[in-house]
PDB file of N, CA and C in Angstrom:
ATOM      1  N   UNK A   1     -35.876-187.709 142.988  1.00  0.00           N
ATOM      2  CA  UNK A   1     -34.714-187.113 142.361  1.00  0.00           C
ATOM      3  C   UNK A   1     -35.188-185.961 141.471  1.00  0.00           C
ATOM      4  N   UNK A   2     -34.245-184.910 141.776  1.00  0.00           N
ATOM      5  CA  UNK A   2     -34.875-183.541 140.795  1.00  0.00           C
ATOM      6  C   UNK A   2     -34.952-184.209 139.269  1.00  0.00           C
ATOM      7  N   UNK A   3     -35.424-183.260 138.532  1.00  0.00           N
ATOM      8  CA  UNK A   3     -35.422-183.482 136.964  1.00  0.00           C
ATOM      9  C   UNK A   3     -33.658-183.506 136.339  1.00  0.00           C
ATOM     10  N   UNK A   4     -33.093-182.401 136.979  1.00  0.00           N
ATOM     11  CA  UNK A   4     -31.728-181.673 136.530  1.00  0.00           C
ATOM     12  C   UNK A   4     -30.998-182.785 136.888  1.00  0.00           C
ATOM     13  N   UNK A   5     -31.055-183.576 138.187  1.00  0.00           N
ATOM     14  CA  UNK A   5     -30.047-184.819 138.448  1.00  0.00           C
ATOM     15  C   UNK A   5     -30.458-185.999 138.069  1.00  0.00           C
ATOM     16  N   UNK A   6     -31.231-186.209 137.004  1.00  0.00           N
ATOM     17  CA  UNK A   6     -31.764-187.173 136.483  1.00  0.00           C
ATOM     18  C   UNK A   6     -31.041-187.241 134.984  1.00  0.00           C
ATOM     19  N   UNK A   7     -31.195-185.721 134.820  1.00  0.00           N
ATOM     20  CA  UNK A   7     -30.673-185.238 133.230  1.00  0.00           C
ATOM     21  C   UNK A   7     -29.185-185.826 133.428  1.00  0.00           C
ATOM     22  N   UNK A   8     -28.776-185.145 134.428  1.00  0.00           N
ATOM     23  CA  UNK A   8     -27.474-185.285 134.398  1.00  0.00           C
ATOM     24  C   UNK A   8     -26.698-186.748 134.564  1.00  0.00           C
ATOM     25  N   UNK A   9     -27.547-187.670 135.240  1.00  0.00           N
ATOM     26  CA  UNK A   9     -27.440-189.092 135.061  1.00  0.00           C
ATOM     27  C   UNK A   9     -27.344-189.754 133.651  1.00  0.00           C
ATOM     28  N   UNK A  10     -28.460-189.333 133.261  1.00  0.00           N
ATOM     29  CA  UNK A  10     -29.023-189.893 131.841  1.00  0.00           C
ATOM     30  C   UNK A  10     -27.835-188.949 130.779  1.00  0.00           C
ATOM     31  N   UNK A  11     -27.828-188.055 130.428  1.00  0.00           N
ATOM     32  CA  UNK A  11     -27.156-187.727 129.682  1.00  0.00           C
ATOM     33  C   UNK A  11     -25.717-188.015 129.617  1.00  0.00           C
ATOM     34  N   UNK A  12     -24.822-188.311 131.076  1.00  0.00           N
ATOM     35  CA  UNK A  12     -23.674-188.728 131.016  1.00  0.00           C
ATOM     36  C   UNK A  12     -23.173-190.188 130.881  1.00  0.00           C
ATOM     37  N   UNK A  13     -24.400-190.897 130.958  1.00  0.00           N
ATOM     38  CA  UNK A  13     -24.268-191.895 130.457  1.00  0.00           C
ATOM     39  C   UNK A  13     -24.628-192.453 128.949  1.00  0.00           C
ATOM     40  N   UNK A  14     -25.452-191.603 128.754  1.00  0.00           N
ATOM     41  CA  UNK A  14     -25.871-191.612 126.846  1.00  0.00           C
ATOM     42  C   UNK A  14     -24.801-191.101 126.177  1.00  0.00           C
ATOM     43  N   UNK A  15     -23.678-189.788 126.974  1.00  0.00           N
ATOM     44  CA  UNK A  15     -22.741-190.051 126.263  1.00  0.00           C
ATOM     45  C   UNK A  15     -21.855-190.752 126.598  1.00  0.00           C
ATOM     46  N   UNK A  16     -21.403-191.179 127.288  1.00  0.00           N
ATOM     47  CA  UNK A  16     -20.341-192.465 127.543  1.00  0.00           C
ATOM     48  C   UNK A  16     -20.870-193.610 126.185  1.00  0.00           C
ATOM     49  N   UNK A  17     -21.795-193.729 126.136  1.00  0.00           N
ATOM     50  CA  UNK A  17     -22.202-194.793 125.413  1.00  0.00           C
ATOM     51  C   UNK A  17     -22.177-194.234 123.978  1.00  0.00           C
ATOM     52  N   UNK A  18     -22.276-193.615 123.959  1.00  0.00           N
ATOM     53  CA  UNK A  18     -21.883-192.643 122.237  1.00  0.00           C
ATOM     54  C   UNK A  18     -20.480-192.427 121.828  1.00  0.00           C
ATOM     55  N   UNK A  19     -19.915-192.110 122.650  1.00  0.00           N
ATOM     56  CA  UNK A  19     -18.029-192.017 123.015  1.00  0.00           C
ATOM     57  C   UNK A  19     -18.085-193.545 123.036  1.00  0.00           C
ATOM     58  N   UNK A  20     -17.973-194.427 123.923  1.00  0.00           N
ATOM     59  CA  UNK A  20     -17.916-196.398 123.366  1.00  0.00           C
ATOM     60  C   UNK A  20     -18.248-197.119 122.294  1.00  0.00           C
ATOM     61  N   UNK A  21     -19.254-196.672 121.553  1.00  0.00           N
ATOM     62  CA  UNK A  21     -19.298-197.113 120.428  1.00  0.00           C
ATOM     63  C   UNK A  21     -18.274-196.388 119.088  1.00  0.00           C
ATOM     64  N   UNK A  22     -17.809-195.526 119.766  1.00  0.00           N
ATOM     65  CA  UNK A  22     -16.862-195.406 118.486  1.00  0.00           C
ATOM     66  C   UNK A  22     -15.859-196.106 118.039  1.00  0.00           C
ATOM     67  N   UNK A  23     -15.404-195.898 116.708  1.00  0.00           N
ATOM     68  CA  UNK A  23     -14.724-196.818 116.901  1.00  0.00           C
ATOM     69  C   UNK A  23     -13.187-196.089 117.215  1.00  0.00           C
ATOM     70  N   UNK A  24     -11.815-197.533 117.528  1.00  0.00           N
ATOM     71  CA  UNK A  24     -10.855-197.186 118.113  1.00  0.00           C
ATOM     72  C   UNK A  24     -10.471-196.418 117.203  1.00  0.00           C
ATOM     73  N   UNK A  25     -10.371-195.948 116.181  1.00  0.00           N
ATOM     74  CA  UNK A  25      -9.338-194.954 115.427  1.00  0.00           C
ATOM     75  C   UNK A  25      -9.467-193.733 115.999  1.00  0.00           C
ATOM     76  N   UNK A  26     -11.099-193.243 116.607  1.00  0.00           N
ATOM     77  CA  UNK A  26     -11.308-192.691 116.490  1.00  0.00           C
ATOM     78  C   UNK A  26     -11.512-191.629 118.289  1.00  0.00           C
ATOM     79  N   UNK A  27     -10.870-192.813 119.012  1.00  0.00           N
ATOM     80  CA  UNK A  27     -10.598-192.725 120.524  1.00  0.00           C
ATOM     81  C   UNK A  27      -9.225-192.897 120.779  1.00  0.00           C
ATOM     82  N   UNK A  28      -8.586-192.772 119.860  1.00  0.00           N
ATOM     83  CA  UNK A  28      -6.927-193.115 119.947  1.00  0.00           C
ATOM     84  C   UNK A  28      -5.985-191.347 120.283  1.00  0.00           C
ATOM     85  N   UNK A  29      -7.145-190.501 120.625  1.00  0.00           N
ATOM     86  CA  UNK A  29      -7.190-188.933 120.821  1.00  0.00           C
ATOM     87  C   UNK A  29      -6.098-188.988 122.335  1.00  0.00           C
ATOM     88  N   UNK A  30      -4.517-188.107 121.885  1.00  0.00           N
ATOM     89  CA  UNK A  30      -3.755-187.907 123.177  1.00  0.00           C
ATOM     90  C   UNK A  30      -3.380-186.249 123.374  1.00  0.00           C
ATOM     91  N   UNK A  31      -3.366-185.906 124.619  1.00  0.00           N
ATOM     92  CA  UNK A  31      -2.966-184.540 124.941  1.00  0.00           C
ATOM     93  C   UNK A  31      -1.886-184.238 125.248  1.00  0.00           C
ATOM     94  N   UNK A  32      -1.156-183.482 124.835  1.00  0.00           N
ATOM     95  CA  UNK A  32       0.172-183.735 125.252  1.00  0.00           C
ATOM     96  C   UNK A  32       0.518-183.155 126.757  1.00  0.00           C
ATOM     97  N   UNK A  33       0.687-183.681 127.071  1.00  0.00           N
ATOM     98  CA  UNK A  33       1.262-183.261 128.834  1.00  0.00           C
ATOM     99  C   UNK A  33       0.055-183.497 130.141  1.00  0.00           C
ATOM    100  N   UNK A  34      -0.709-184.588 128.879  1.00  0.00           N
ATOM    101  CA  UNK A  34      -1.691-185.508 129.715  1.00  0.00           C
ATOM    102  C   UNK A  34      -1.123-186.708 129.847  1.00  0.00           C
ATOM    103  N   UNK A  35      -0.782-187.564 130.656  1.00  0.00           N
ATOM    104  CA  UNK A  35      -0.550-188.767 130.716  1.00  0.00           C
ATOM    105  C   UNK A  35      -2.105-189.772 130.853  1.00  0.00           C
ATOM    106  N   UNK A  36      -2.963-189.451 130.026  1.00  0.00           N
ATOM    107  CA  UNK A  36      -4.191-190.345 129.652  1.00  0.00           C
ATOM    108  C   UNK A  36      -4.901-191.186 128.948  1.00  0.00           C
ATOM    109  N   UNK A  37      -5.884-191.940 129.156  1.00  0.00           N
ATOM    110  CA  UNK A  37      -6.071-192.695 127.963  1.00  0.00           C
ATOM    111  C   UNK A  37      -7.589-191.520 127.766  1.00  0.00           C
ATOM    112  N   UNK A  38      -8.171-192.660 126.555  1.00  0.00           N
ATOM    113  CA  UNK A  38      -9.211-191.908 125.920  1.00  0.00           C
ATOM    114  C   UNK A  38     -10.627-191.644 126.795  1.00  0.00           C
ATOM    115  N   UNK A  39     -10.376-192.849 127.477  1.00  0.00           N
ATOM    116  CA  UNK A  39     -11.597-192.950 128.388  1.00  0.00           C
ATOM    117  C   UNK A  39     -11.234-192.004 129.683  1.00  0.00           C
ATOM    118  N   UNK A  40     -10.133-191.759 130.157  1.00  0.00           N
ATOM    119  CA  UNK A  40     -10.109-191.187 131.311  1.00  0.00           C
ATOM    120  C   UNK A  40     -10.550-189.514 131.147  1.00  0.00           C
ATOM    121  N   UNK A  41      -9.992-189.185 129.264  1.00  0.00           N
ATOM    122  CA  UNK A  41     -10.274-187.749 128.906  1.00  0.00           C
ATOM    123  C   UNK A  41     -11.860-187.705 128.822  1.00  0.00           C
ATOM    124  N   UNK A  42     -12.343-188.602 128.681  1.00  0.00           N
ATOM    125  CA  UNK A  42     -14.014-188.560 128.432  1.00  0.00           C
ATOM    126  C   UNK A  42     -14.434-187.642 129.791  1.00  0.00           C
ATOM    127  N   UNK A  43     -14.024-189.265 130.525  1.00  0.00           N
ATOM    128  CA  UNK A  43     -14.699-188.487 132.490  1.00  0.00           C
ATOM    129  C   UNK A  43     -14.335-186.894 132.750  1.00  0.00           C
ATOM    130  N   UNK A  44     -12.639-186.668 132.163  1.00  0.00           N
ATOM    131  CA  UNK A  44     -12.130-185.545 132.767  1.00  0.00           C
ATOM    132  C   UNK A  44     -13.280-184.086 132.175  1.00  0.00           C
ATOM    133  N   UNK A  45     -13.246-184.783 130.375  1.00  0.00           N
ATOM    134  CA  UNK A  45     -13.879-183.554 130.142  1.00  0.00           C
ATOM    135  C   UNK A  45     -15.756-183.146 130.359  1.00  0.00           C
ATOM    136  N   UNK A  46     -16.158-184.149 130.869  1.00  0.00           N
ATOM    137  CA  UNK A  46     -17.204-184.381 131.761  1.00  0.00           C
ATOM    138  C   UNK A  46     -17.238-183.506 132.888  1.00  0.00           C
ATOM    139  N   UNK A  47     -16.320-183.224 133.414  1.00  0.00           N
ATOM    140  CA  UNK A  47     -16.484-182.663 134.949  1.00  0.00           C
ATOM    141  C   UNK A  47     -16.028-180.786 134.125  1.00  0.00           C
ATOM    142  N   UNK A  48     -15.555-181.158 133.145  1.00  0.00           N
ATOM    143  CA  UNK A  48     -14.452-179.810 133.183  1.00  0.00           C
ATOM    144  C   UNK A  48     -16.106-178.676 132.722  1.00  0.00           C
ATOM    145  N   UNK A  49     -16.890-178.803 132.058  1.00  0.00           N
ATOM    146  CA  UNK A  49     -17.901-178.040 132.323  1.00  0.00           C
ATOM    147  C   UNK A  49     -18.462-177.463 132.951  1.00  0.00           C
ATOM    148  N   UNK A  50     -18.388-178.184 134.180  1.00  0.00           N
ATOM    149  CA  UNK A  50     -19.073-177.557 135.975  1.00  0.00           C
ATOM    150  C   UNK A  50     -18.327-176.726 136.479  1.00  0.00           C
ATOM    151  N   UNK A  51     -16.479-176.649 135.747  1.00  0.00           N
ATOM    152  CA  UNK A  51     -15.741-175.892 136.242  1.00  0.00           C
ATOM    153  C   UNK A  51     -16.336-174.123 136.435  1.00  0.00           C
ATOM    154  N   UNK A  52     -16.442-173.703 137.738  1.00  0.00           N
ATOM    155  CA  UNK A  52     -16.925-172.490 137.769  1.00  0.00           C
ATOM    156  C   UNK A  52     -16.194-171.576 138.944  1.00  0.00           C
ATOM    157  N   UNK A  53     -15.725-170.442 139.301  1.00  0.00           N
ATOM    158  CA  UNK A  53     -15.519-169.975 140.074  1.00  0.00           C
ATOM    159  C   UNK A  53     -16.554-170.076 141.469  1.00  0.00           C
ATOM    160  N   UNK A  54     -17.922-169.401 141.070  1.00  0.00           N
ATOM    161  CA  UNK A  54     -18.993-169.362 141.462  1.00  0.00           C
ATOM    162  C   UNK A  54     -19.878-170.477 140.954  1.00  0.00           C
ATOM    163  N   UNK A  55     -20.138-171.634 141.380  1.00  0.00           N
ATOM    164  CA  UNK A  55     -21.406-172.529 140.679  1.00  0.00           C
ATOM    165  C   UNK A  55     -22.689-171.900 141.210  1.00  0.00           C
ATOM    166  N   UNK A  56     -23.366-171.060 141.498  1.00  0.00           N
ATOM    167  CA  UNK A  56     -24.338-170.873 141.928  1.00  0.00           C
ATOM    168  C   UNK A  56     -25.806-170.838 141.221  1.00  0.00           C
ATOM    169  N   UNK A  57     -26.863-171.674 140.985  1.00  0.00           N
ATOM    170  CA  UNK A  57     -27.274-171.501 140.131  1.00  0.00           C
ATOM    171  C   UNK A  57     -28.896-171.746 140.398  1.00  0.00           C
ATOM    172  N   UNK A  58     -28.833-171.809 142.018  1.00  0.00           N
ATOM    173  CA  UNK A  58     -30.326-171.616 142.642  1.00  0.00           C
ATOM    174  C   UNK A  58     -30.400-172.673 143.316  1.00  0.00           C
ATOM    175  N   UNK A  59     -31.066-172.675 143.847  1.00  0.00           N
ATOM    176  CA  UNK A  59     -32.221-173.980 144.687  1.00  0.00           C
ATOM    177  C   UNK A  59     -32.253-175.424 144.146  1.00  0.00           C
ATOM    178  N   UNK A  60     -32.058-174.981 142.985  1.00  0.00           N
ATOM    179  CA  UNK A  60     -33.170-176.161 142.341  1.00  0.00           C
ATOM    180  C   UNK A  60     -32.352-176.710 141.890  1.00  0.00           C
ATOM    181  N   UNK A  61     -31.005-176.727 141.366  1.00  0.00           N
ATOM    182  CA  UNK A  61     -29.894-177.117 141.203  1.00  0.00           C
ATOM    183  C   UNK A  61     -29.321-177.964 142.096  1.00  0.00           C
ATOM    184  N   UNK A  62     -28.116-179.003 141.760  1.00  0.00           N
ATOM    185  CA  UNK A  62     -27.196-179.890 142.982  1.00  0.00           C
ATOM    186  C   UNK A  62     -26.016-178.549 142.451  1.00  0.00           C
ATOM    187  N   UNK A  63     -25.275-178.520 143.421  1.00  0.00           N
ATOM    188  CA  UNK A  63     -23.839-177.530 143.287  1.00  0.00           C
ATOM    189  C   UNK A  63     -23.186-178.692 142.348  1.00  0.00           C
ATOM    190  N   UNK A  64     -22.312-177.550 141.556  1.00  0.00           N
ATOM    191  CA  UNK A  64     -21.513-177.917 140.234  1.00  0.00           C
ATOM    192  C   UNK A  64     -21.027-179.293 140.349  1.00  0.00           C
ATOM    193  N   UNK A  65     -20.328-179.403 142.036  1.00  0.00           N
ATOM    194  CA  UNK A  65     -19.539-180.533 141.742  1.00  0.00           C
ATOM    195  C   UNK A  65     -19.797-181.320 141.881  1.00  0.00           C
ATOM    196  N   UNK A  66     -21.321-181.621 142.803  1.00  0.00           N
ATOM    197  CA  UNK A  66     -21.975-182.749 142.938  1.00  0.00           C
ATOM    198  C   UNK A  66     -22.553-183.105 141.416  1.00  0.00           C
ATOM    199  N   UNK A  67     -22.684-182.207 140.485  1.00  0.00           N
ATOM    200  CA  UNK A  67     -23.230-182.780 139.348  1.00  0.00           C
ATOM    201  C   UNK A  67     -22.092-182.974 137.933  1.00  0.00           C
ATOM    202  N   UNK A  68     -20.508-183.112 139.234  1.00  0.00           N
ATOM    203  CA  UNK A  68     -19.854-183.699 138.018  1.00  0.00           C
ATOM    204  C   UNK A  68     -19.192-185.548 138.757  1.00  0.00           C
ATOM    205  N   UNK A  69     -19.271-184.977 139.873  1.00  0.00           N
ATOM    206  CA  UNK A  69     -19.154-186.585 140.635  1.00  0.00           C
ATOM    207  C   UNK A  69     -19.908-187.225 140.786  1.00  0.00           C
ATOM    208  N   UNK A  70     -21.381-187.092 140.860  1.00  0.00           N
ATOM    209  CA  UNK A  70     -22.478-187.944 141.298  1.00  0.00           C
ATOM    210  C   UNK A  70     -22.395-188.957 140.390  1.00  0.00           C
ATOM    211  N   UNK A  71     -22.907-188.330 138.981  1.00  0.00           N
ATOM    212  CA  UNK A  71     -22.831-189.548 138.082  1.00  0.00           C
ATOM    213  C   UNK A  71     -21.382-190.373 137.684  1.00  0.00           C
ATOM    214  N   UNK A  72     -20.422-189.745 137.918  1.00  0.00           N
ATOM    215  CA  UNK A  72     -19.265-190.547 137.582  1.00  0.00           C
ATOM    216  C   UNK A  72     -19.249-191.780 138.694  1.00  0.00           C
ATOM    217  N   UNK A  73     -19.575-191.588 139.855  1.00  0.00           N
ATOM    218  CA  UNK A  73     -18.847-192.018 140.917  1.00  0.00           C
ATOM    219  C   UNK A  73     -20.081-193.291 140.853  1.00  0.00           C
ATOM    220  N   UNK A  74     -21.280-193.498 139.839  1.00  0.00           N
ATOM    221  CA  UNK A  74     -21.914-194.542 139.437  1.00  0.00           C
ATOM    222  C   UNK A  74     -21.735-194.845 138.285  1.00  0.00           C
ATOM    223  N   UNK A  75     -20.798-194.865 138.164  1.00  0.00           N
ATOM    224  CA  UNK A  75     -20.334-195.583 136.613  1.00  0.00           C
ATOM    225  C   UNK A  75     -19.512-196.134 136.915  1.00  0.00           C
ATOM    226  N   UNK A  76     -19.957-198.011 136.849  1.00  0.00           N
ATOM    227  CA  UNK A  76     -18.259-198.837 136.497  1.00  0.00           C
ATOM    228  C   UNK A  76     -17.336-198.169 136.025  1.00  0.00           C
ATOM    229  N   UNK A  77     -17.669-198.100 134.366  1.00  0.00           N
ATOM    230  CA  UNK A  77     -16.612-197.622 133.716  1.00  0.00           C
ATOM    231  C   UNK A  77     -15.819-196.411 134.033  1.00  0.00           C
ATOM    232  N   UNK A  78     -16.234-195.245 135.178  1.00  0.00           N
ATOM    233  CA  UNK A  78     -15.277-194.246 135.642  1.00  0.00           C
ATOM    234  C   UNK A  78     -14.593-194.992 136.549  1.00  0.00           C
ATOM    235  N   UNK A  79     -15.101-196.027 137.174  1.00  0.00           N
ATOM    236  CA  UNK A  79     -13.847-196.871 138.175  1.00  0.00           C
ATOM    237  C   UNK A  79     -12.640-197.365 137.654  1.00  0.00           C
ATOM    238  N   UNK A  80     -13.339-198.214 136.519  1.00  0.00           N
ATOM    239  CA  UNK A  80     -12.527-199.037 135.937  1.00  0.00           C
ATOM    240  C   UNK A  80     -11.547-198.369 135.586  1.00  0.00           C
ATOM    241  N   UNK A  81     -11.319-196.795 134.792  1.00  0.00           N
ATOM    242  CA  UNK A  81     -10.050-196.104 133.571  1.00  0.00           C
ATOM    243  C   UNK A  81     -10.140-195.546 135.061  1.00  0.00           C
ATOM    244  N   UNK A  82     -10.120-195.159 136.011  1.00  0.00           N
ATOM    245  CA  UNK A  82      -9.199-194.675 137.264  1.00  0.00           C
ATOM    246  C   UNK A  82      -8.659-195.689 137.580  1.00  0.00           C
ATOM    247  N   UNK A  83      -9.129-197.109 137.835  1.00  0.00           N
ATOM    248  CA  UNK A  83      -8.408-197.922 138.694  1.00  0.00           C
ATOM    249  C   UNK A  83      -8.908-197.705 140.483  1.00  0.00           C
ATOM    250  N   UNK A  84     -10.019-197.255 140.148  1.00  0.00           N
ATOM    251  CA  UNK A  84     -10.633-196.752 142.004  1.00  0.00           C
ATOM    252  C   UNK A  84     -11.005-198.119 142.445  1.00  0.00           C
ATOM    253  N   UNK A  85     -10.165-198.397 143.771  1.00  0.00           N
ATOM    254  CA  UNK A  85     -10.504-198.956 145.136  1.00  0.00           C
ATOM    255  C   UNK A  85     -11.888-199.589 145.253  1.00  0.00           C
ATOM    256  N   UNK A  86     -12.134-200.146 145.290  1.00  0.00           N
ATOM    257  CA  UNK A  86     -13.369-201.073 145.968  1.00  0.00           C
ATOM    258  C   UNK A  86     -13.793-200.261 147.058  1.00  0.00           C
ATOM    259  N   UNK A  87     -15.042-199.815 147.516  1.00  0.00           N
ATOM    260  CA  UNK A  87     -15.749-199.448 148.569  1.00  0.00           C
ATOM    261  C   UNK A  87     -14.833-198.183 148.747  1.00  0.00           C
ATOM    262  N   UNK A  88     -14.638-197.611 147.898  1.00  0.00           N
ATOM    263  CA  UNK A  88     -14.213-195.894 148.113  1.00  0.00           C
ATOM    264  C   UNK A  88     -15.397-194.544 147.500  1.00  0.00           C
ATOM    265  N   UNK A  89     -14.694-193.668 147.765  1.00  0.00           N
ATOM    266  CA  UNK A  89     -15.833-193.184 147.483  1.00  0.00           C
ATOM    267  C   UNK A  89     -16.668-192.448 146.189  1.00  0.00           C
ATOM    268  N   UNK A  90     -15.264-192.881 144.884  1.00  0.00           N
ATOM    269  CA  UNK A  90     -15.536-192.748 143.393  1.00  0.00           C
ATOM    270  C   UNK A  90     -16.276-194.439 143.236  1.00  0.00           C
ATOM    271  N   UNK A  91     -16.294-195.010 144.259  1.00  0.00           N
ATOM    272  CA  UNK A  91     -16.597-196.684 143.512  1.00  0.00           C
ATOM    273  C   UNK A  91     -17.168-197.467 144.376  1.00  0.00           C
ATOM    274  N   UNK A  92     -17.848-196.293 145.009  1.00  0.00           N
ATOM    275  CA  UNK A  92     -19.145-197.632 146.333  1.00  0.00           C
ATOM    276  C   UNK A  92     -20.171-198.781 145.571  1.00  0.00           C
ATOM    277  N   UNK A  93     -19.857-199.287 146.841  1.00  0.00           N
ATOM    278  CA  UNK A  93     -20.663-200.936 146.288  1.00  0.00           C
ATOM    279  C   UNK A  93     -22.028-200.647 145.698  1.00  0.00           C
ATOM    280  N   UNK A  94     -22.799-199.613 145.830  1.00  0.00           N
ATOM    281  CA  UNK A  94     -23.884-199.633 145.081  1.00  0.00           C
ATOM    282  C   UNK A  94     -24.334-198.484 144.538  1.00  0.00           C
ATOM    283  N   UNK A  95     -24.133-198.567 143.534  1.00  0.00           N
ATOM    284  CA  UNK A  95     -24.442-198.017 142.399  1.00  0.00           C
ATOM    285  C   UNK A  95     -25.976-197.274 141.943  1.00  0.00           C
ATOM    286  N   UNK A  96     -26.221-195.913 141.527  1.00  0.00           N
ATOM    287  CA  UNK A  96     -27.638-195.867 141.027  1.00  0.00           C
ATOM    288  C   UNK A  96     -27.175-196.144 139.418  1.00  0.00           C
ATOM    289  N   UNK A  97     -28.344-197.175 139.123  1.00  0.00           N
ATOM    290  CA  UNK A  97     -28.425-196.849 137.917  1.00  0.00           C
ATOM    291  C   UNK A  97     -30.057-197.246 137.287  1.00  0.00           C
ATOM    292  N   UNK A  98     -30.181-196.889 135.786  1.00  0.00           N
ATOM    293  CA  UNK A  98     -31.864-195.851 135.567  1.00  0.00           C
ATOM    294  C   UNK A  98     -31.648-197.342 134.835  1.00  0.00           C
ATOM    295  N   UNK A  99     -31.224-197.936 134.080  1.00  0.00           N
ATOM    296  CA  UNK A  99     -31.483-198.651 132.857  1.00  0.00           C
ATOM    297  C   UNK A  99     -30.218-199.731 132.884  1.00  0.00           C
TER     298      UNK A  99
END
């Protein structure tokens, strides 16, 4: 696994886990003309970074969107605040995970 999709593993899960330990007062955050909870804005604003016209960013890189789905789509917890399907393809039966 490159370094960059490793980062991107590790870091989206260090913050998920930084965002979970907070406490609820402080995840009780709504958008208006979002119909979301706190956890689903986490994932959303997770991906919304990669947002690019052009992701192009070399070789050595995964394209934008593989490095905003890869790691979600191994995270229980992005299954769970979607509500994704068993054996689909945000929530396949097996999972990478580092730790």
């Amino acid at each position: 696994m490159d370094s960059e999709n490793l980062a991107d593993f590790v870091g989206t899960r260090t913050a998920y886990e930084a965002f979970a330990s907070l406490p609820e007062k402080y995840k009780s955050v709504k958008l208006v003309g979002f119909n979301m909870t706190s956890e689903q804005l986490f994932f959303v604003n997770h991906c919304v970074k990669w947002c690019a016209e052009h992701g192009v960013l070399g070789e050595r890189y995964a394209p934008f969107r593989s490095r905003c789905i890869v790691p979600l789509r191994n995270m229980p917890e992005f299954s769970k605040a979607f509500g994704c399907s068993e054996h689909t393809r945000m929530n396949p039966p097996h999972k990478c995970t580092f730790w």
